[in-house]
C-alpha atoms as a PDB file:
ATOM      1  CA  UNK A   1     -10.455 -30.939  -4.613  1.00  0.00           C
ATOM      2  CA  UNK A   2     -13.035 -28.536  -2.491  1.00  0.00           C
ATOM      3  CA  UNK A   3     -10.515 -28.542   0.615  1.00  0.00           C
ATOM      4  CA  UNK A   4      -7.926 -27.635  -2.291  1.00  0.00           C
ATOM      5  CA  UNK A   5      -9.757 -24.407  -3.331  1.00  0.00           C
ATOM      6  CA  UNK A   6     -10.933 -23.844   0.527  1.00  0.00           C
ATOM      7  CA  UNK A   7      -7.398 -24.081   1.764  1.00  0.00           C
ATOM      8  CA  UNK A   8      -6.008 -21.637  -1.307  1.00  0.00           C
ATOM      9  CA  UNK A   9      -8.861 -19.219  -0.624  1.00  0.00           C
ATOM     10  CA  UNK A  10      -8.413 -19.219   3.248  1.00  0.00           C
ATOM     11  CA  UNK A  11      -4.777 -17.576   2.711  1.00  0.00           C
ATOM     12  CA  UNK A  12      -5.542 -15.018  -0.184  1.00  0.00           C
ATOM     13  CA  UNK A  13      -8.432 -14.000   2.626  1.00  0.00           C
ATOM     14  CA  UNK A  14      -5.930 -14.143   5.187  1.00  0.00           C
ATOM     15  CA  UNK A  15      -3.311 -12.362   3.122  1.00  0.00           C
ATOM     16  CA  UNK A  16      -5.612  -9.568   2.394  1.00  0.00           C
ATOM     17  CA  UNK A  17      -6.812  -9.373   6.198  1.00  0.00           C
ATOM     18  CA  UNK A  18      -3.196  -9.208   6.856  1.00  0.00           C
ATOM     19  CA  UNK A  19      -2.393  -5.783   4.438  1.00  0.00           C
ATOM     20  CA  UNK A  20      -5.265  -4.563   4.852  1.00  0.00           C
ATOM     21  CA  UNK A  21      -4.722  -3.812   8.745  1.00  0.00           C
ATOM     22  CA  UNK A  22      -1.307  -3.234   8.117  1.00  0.00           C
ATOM     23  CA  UNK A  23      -2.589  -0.473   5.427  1.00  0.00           C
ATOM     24  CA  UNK A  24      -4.903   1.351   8.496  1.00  0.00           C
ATOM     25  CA  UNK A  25      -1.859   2.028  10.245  1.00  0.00           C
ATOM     26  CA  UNK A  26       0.289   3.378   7.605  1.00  0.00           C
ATOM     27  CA  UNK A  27      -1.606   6.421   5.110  1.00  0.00           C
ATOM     28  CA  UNK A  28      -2.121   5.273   1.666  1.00  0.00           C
ATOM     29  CA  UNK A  29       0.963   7.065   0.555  1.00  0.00           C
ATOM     30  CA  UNK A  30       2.706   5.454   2.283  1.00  0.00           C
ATOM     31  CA  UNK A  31       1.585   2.244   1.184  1.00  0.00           C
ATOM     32  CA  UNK A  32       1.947   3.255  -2.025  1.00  0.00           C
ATOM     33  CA  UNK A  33       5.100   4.483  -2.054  1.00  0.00           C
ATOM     34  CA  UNK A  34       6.110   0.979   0.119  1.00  0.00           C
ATOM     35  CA  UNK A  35       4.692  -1.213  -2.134  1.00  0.00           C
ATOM     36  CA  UNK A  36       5.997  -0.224  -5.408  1.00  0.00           C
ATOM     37  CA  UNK A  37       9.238   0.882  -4.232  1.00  0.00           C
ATOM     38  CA  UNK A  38       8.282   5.095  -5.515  1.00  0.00           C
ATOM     39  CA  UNK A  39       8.329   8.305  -4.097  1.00  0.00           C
ATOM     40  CA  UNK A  40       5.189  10.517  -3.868  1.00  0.00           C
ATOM     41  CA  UNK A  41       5.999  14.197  -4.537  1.00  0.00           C
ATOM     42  CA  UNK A  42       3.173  16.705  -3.333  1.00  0.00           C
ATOM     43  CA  UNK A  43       2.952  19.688  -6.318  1.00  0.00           C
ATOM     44  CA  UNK A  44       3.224  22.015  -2.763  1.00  0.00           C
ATOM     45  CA  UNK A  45       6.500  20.345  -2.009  1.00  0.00           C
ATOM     46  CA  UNK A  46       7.456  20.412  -4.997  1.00  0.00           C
ATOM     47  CA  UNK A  47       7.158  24.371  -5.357  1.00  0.00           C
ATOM     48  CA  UNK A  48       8.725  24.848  -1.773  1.00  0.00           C
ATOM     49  CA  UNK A  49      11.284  22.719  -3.407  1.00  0.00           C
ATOM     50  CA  UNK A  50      12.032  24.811  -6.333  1.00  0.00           C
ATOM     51  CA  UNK A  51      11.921  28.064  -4.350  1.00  0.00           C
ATOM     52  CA  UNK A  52      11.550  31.274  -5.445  1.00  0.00           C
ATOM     53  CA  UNK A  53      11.276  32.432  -9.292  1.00  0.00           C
END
């Protein structure tokens, strides 16, 4: 039963290891935005975006 709960822990750890370097190389926006499939609008793009009043 131990190796069970060794073996199941070893790959969460792993797993984590895993996304978690992958997440250094990418910004966490863009992790964000990759993970849950959105789009992060900055409020400054978002004016340059509307343009002038």
């Amino acid at each position: 039963m131990s190796k069970i709960v060794g073996s199941i822990l070893f790959v969460f750890l792993l797993g984590f290891l895993v996304f978690f370097t992958w997440s250094l190389n990418q910004g966490p926006k863009q992790v964000i935005e990759q993970v849950f499939d959105v789009t992060i609008l900055d409020s400054v793009s978002m004016e340059e975006a509307a343009g002038p009043p």
